[in-house]
Protein backbone atom coordinates (compact mmCIF):
# COMPACT_ATOMS: atom_id res chain seq x y z
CA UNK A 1 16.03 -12.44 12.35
CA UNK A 2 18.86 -14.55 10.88
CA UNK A 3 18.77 -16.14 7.61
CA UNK A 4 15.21 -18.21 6.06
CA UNK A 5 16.45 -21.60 7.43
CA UNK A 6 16.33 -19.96 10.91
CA UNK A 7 13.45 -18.36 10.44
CA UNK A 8 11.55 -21.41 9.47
CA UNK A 9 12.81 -23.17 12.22
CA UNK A 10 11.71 -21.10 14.86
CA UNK A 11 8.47 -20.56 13.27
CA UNK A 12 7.98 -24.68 13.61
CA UNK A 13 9.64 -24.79 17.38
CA UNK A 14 6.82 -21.77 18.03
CA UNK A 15 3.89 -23.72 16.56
CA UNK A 16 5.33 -26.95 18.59
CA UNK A 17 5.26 -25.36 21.76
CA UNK A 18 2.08 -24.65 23.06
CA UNK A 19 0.62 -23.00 26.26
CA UNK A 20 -2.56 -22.44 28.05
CA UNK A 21 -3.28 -19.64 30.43
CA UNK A 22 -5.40 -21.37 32.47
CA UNK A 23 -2.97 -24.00 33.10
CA UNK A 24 -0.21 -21.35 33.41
CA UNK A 25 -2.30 -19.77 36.10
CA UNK A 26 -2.99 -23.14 38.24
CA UNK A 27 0.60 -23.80 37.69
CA UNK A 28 1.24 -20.19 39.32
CA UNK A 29 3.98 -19.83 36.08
CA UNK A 30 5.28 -16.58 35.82
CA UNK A 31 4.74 -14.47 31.91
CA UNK A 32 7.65 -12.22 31.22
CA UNK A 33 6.77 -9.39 29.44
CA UNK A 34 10.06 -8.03 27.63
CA UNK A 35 9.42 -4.38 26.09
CA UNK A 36 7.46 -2.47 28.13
CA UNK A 37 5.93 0.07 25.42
CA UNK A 38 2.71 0.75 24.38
CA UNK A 39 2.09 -3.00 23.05
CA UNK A 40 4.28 -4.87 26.44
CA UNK A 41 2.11 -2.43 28.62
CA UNK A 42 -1.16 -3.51 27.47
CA UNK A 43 -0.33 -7.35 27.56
CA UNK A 44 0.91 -6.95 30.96
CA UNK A 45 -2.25 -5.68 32.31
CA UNK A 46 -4.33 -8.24 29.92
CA UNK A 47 -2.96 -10.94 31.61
CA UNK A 48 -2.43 -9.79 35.46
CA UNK A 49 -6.35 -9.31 34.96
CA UNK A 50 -6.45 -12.83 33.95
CA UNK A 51 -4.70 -13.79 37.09
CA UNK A 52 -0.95 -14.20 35.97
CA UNK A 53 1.80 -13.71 37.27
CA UNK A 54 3.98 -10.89 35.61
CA UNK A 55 7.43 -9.98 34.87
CA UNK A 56 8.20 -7.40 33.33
CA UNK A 57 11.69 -6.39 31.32
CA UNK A 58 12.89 -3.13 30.07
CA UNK A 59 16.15 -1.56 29.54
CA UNK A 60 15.63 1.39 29.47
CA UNK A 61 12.47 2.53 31.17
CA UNK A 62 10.92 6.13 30.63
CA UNK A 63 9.19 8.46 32.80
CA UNK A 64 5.91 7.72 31.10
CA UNK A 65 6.71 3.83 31.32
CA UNK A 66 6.94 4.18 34.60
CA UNK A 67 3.65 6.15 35.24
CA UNK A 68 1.74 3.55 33.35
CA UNK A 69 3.93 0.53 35.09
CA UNK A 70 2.63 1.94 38.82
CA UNK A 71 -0.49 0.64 38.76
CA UNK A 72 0.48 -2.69 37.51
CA UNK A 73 2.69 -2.93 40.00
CA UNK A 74 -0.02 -2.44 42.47
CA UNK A 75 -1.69 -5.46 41.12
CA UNK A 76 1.64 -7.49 41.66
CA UNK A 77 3.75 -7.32 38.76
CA UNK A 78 7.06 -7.69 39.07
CA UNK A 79 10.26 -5.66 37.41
CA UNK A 80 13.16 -6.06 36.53
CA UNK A 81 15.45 -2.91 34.77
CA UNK A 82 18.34 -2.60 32.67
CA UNK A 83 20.54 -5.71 30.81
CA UNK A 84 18.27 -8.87 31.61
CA UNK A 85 20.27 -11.15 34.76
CA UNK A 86 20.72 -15.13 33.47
CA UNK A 87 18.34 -15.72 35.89
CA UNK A 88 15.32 -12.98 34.71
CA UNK A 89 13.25 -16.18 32.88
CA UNK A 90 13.39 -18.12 36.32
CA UNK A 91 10.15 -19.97 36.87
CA UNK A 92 8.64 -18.29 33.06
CA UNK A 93 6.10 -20.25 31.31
CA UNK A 94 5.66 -18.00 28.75
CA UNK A 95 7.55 -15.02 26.93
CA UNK A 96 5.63 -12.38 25.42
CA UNK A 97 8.02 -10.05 22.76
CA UNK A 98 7.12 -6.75 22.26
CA UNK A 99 7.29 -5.91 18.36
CA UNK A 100 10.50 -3.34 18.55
CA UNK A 101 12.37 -6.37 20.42
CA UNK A 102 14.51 -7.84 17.64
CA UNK A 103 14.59 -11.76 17.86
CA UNK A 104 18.31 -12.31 18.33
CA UNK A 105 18.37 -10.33 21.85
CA UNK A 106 19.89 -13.08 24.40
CA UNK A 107 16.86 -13.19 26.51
CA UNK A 108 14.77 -13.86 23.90
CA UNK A 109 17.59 -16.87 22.68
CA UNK A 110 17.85 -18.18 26.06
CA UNK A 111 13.81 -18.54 26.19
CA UNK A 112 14.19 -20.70 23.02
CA UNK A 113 16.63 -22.86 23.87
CA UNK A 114 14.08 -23.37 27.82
CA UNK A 115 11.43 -24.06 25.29
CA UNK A 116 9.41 -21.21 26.54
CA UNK A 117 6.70 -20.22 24.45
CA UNK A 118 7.06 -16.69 22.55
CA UNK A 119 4.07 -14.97 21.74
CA UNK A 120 3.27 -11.56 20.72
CA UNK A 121 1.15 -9.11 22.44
CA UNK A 122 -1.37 -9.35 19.39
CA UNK A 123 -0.97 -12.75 18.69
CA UNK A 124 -1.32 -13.50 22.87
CA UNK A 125 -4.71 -11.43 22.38
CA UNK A 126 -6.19 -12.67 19.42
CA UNK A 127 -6.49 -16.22 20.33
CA UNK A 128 -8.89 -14.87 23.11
CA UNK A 129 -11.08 -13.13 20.90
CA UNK A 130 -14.54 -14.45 20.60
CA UNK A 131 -16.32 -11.95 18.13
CA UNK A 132 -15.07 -12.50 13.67
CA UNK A 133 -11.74 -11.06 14.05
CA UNK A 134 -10.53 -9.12 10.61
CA UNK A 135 -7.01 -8.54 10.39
CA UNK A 136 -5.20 -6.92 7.46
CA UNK A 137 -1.38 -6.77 6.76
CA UNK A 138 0.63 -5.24 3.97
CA UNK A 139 3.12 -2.78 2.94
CA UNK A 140 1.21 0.30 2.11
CA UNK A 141 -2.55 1.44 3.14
CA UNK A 142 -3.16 -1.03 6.15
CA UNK A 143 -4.10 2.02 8.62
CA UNK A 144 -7.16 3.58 6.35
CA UNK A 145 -7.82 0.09 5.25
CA UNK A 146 -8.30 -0.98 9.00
CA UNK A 147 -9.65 2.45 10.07
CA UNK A 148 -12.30 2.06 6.42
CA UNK A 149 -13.26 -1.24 7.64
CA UNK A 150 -14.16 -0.62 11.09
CA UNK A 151 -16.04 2.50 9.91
CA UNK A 152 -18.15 0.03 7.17
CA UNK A 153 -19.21 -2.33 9.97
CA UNK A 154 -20.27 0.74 12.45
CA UNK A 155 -21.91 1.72 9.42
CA UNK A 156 -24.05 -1.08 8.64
CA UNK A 157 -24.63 -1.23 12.88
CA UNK A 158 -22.14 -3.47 13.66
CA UNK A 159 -19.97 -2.39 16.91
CA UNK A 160 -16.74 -2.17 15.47
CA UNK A 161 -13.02 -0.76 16.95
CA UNK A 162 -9.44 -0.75 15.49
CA UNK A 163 -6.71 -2.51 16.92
CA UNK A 164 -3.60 -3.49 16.63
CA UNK A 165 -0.60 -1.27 15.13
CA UNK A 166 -2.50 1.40 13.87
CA UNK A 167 -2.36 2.22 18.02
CA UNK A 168 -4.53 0.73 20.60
CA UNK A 169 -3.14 -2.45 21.23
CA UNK A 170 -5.57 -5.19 20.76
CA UNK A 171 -5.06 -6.43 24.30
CA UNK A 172 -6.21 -2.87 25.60
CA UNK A 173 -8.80 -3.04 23.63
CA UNK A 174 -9.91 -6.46 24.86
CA UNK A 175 -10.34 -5.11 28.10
CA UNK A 176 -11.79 -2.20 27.35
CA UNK A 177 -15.30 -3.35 24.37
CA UNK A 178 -18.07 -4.69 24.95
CA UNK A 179 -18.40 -8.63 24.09
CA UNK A 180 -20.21 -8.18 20.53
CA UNK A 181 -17.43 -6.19 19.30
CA UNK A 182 -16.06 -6.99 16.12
CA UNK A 183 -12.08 -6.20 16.52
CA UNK A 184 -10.51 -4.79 13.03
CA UNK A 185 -6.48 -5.30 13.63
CA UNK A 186 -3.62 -3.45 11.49
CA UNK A 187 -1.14 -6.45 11.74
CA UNK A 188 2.77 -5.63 11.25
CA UNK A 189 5.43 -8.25 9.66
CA UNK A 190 6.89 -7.51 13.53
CA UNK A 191 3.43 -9.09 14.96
CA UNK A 192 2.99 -11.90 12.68
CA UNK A 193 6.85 -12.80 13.57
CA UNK A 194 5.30 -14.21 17.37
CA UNK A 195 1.49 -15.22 16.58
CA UNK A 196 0.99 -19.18 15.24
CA UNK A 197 -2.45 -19.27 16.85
CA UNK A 198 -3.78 -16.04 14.51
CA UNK A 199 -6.98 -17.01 13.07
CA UNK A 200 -8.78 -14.28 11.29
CA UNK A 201 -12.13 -14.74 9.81
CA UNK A 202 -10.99 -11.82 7.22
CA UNK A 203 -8.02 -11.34 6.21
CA UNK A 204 -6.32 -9.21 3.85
CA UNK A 205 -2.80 -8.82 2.09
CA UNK A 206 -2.94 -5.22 0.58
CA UNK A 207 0.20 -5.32 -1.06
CA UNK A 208 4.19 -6.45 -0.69
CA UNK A 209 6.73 -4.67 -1.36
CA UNK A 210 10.70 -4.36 0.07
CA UNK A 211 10.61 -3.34 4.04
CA UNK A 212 11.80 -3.94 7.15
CA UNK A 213 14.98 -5.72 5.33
CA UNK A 214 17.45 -4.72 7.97
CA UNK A 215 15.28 -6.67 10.47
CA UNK A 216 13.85 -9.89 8.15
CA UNK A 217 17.00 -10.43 6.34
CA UNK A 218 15.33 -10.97 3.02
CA UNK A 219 12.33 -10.10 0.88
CA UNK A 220 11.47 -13.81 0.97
CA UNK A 221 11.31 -13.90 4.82
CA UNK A 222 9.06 -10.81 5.07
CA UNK A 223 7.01 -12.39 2.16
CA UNK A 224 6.57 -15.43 4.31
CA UNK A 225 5.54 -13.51 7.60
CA UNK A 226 2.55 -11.50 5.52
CA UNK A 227 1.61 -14.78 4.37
CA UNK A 228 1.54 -15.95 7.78
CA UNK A 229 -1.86 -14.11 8.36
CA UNK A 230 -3.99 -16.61 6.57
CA UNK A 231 -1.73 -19.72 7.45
CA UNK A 232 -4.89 -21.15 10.01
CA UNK A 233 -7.75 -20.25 7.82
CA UNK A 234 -9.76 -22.35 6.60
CA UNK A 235 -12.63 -22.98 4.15
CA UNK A 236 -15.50 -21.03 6.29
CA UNK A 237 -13.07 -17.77 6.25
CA UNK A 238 -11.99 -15.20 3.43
CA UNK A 239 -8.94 -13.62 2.30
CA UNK A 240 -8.86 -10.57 0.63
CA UNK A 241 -5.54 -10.11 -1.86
CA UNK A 242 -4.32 -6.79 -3.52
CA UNK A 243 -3.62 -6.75 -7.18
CA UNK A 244 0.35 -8.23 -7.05
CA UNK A 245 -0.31 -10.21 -4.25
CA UNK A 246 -0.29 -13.64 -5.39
CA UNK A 247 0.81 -17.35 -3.55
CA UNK A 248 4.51 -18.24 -4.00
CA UNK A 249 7.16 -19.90 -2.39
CA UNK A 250 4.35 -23.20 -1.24
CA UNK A 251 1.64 -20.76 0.60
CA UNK A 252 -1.15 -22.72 1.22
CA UNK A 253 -4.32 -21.00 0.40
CA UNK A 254 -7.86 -22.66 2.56
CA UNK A 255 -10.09 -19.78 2.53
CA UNK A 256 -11.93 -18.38 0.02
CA UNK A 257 -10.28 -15.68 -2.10
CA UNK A 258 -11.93 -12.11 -3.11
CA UNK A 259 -9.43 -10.15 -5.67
CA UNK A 260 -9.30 -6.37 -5.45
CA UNK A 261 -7.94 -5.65 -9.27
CA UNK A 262 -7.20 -2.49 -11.10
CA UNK A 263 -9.53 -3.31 -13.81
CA UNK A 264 -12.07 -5.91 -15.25
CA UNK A 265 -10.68 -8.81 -16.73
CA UNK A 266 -12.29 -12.28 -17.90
CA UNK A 267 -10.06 -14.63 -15.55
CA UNK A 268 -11.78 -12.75 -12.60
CA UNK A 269 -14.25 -14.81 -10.26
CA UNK A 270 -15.05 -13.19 -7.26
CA UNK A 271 -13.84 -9.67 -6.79
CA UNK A 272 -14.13 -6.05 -6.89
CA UNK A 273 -12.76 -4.02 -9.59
CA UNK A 274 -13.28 -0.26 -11.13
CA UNK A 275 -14.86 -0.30 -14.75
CA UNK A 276 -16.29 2.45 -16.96
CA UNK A 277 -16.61 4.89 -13.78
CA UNK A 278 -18.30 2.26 -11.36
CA UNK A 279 -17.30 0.02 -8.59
CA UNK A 280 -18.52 -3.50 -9.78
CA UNK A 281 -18.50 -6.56 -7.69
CA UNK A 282 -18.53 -9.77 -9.29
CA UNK A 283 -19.36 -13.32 -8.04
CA UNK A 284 -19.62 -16.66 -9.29
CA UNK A 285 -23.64 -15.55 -9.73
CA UNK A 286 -23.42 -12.22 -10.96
CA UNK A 287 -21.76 -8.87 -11.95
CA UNK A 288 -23.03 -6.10 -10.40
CA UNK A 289 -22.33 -2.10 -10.08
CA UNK A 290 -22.40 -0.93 -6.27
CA UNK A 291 -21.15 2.85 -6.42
CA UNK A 292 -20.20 5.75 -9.14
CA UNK A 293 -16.14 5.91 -8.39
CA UNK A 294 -17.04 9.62 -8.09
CA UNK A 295 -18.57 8.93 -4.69
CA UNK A 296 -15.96 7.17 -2.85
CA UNK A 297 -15.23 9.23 0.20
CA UNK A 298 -11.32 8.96 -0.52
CA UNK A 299 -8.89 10.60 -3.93
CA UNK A 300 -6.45 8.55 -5.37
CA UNK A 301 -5.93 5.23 -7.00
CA UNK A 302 -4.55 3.63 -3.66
CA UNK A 303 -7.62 5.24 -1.91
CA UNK A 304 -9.96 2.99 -4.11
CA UNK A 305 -8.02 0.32 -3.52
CA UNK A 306 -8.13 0.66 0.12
CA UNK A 307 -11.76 1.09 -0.19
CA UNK A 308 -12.74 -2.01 -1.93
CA UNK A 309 -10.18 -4.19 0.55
CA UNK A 310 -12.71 -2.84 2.98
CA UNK A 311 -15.65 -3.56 1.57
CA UNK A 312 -14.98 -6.88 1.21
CA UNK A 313 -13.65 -7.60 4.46
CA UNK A 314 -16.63 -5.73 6.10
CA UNK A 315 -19.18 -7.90 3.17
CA UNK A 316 -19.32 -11.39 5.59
CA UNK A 317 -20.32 -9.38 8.58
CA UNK A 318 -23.49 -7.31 7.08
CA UNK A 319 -26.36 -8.74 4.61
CA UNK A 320 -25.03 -7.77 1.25
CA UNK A 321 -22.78 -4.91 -0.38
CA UNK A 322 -25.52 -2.57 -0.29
CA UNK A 323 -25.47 -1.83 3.51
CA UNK A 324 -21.97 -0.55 2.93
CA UNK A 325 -22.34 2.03 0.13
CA UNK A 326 -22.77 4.51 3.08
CA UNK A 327 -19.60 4.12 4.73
CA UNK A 328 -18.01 4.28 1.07
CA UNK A 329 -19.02 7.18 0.60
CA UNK A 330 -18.99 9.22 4.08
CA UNK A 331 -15.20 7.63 5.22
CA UNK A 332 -13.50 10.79 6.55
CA UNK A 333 -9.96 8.67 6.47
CA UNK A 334 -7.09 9.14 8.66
CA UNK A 335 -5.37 12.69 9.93
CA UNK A 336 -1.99 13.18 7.61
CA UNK A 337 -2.72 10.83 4.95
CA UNK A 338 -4.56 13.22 1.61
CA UNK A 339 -6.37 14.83 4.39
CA UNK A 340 -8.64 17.57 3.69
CA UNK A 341 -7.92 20.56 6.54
CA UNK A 342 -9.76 23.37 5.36
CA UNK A 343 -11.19 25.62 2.44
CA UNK A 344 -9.95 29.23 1.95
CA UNK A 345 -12.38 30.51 -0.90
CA UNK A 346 -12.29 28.23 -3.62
CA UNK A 347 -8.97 26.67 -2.55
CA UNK A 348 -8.20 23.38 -0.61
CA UNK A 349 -5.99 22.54 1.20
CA UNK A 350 -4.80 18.99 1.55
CA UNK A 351 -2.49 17.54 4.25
CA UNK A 352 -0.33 14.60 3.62
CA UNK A 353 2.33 14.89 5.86
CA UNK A 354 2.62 11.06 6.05
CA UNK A 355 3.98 11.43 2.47
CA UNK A 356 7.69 10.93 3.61
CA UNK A 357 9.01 9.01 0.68
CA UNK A 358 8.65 9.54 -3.29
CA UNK A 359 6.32 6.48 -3.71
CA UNK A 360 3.71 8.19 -1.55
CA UNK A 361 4.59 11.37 -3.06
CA UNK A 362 3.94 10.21 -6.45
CA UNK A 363 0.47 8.94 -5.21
CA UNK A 364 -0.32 12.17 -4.14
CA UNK A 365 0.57 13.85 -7.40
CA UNK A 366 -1.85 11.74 -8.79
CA UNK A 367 -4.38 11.98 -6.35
CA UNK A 368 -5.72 15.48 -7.32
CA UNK A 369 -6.87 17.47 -10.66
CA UNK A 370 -4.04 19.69 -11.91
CA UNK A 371 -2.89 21.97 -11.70
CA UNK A 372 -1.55 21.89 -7.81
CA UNK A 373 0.59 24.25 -5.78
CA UNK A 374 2.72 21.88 -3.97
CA UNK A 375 4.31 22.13 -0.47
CA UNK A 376 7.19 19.92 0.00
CA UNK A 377 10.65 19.32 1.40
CA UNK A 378 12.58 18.15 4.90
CA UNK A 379 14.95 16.15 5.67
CA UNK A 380 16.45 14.54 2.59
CA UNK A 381 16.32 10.39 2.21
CA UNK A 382 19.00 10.60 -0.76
CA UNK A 383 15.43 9.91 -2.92
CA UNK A 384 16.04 10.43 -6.18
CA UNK A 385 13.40 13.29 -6.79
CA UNK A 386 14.25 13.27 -11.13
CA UNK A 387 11.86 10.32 -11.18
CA UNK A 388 9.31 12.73 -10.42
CA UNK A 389 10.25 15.30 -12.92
CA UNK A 390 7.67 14.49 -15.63
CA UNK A 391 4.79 13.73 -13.21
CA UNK A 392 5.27 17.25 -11.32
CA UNK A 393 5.70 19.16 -14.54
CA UNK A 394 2.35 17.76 -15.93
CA UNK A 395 0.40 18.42 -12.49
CA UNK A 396 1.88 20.98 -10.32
CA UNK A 397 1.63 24.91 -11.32
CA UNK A 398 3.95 26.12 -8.55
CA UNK A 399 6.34 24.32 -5.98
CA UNK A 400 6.95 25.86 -2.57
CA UNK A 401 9.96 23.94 -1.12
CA UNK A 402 11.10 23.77 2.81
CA UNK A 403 13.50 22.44 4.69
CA UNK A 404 16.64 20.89 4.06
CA UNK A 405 15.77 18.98 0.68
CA UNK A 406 14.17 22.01 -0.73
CA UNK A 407 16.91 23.04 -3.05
CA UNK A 408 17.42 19.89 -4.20
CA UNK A 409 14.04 19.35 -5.11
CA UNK A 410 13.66 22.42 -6.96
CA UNK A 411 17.01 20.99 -8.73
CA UNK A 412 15.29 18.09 -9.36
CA UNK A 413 12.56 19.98 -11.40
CA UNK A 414 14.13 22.52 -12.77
CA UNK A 415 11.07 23.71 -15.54
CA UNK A 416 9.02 24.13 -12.66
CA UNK A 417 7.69 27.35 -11.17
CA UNK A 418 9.34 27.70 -7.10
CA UNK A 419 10.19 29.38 -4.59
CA UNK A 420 11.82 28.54 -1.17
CA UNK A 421 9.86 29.15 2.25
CA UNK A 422 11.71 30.01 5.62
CA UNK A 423 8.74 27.99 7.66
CA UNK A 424 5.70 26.07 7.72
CA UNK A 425 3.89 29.61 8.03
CA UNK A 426 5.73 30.99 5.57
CA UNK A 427 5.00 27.94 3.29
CA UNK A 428 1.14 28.41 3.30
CA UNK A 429 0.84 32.04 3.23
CA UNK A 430 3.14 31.51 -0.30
CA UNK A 431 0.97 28.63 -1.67
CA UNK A 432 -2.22 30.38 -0.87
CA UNK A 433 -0.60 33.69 -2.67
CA UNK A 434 0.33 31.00 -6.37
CA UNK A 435 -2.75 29.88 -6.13
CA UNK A 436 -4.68 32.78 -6.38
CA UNK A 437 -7.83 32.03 -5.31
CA UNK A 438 -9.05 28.73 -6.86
CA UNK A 439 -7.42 24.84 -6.68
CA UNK A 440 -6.06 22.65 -4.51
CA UNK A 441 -2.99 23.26 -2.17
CA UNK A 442 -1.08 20.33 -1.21
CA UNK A 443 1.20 19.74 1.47
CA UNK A 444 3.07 16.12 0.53
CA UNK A 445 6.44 16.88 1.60
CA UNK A 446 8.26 13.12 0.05
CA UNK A 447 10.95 13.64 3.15
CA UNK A 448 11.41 12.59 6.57
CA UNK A 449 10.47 15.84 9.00
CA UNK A 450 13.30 15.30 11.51
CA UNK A 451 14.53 18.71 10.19
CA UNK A 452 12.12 20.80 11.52
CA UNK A 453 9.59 18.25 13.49
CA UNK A 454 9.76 15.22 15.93
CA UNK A 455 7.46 13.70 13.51
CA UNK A 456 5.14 13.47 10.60
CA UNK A 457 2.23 14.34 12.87
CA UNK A 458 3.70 17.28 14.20
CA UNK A 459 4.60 19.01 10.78
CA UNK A 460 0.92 17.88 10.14
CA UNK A 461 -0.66 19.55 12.93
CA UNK A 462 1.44 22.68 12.12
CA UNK A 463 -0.13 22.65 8.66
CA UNK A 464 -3.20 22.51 9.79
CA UNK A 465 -3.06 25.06 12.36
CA UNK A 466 -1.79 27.04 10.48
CA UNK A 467 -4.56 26.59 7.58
CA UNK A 468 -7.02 27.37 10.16
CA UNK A 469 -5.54 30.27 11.24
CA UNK A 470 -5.38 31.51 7.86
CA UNK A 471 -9.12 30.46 7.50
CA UNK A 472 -10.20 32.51 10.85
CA UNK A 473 -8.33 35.77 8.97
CA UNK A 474 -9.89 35.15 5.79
CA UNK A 475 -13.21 34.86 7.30
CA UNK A 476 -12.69 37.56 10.03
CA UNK A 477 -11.11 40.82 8.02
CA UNK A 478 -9.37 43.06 10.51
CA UNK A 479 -11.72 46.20 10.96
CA UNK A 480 -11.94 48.68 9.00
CA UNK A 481 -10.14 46.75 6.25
CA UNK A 482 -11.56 45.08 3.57
């Protein structure tokens, strides 16, 4: 996007221009799809099943693109390949973006000035959603919120699935639940960019904090598209907002409003809060205790605020807080992210390979009882790891560092107790050896993986196999060894 004046005018020209898909369909109109990943994918079989006509637009399709397009265009749809021809939106009635298509791509300009309609895949799905929809947005935390959420309403016996960007598109998932299922949606700045009609029954705004810059153009655009979640709600609906998150910039605010705070305060109405070891909802009726903060399922002071974001998205849907203690307490959260992947004796070990920054590394740190043997390093972000130094002195009894950054972080905290590892492999068999027998190994690596890995899931997954592999030795001793 531009600058905030054109954002807010294409916002308005969006919310102008309407369409219907029945009357798209009669019409015999023609929806270009332009992206063809995951998200483009799933809208372009949502809506040939719907009886529209498709186009579909990719530069550069893949192998696996083209597997998944095959059957689609069985059904009819149509592609087109490469730079878009002038003439690719010929008989369109509606455009639907995929969210890695950035807005100023000609085809996507040249729709605006047809007045075609832009919608995104989400945004396209969720006005044909006929169960509460609950979608969350933020920063930081909206995958285990989403994932917490769901797991709270299947809890308390309410079909629920995920949706959204934590994976499954919510198109595909349209097609694929029953009609009582309550959809839970991760919603991305990207999404919210294409999706006037969004109407959530819960909402939530973790938290907001500088991202996606190089595509929004400011902090006040982004701040205006995560506002955008709760910009059709009304007084029957809720919204759910994180400790910082507050209204600025002329947000209107129609729904009801439950605060998730980092501690009890008088000014507080209706919200959830930690105090004196509990987890305390209070109303406009009463204050009341729900669960010992010992039991929630997740560590860490962003875990417990992911937790009670959940809870009160989940509370409109089930009789009262009570029928969600259970799924407060039992939440097995999401692989990568403080992850527990085994026990070797009286040691665990934790996997958070989805730690790729400082700021999650720092939350990590504090996630866990000293002292820790930490495992990180890869591909260095130019973080500046001395922020760190005093937190990792107080907390961590040995550092194993890997990868490219590791000398630098073991520069970065010099008083500490480290050693370099040649490998993954390497890296647990040393941790296990400093921490002799009892504590909590942690894998948080604050760095990108593209040293060693495609991805943060991959250096995950070789973590944990490599735990369990360790845990089949320890429990298996070669014979006739001890």
């Amino acid at each position: 996007m531009g600058n905030e004046a054109d954002s807010q005018v294409r916002t308005e020209k969006m919310a102008l221009t309407g369409y219907n898909l029945s009357d798209l369909r009669e019409r015999g109109a023609i929806v270009c799809v332009v992206g063809l990943g995951r998200s483009g994918l799933a809208a372009a079989e949502f809506l040939l099943r719907r009886g529209l006509k498709i186009r579909g637009l990719e530069l550069a399709m893949t192998a696996e693109m083209q597997d998944a397009w095959a059957p689609l265009a069985a059904l009819g749809a149509e592609l087109i390949t490469g730079p878009h021809p002038t003439d690719a939106l010929a008989g369109c009635g509606l455009l639907v973006r995929s969210p890695g298509v950035p807005a100023e791509v000609p085809i996507l300009e040249a729709a605006r000035a047809q007045g075609i309609p832009i919608r995104s895949e989400l945004g396209l799905a969720a006005s044909e959603v006929r169960t509460p929809l609950v979608a969350i947005t933020g920063t930081n935390g909206k995958s285990t919120t989403t994932a917490w959420t769901a797991h709270l309403l299947r809890s308390a016996g309410i079909p629920a699935v995920t949706a959204g960007n934590i994976g499954r598109p919510l198109a595909a998932a349209l097609l694929e639940e029953g009609k009582d299922t309550v959809f839970v949606a991760e919603v991305s700045s990207f999404q919210l960019e294409d999706s006037p009609e969004l109407h959530p029954r819960a909402a939530a705004i973790l938290n907001i904090t500088p991202d996606h810059l190089d595509r929004h153009g400011s902090l006040a655009v982004y701040r205006a598209l995560k506002w955008a979640i709760t910009a059709n709600q009304g007084t029957g609906d809720r919204l759910v907002l994180g400790p910082d998150v507050v209204p600025s910039g002329g947000q209107v605010v129609r729904a009801e409003v439950v605060r998730c705070a980092p501690e009890r305060t008088a000014d507080l109405t209706d919200a959830l809060f930690p105090h004196e070891g509990w987890l305390c909802h209070r109303s406009e009726q009463r204050e009341e205790r729900l669960l010992s903060l010992d039991a929630l399922a997740l560590p860490g002071p962003h875990n417990l605020l992911n937790g009670m974001v959940a809870a009160a998205l989940a509370a409109p849907l089930v009789p009262d807080y009570a029928a969600l203690l259970g799924g407060l307490q039992d939440f097995p959260g999401l692989p990568h992210r403080l992850e527990e992947v085994g026990r070797i004796g009286a040691v665990r070990l934790i996997n958070d390979s989805k730690a790729t920054n400082i700021d999650a590394l720092r939350v990590a740190l504090q996630s866990f009882a000293p002292p820790l043997v930490l495992i990180a390093g890869g591909r260095d972000k130019g973080a500046p790891f001395e922020e760190l130094r005093d937190l990792a002195t107080a907390r961590v009894r040995h550092l194993v560092a890997l990868g490219e950054a590791a000398e630098t972080i073991r520069a970065a905290w010099p008083e500490l107790s480290s050693e370099t590892a040649a490998d993954m492999n390497d890296a647990v068999q040393r941790a296990l050896a400093a921490a002799a027998g009892k504590g909590t190994v942690l894998l948080s690596p604050g760095c990108a993986s593209f040293d060693m890995y495609r991805n943060y899931e991959e250096r995950g997954d070789d973590f944990r196999n490599v735990v369990t592999g360790s845990s089949r030795a320890a429990a298996s001793p070669v014979p006739g060894k001890e």
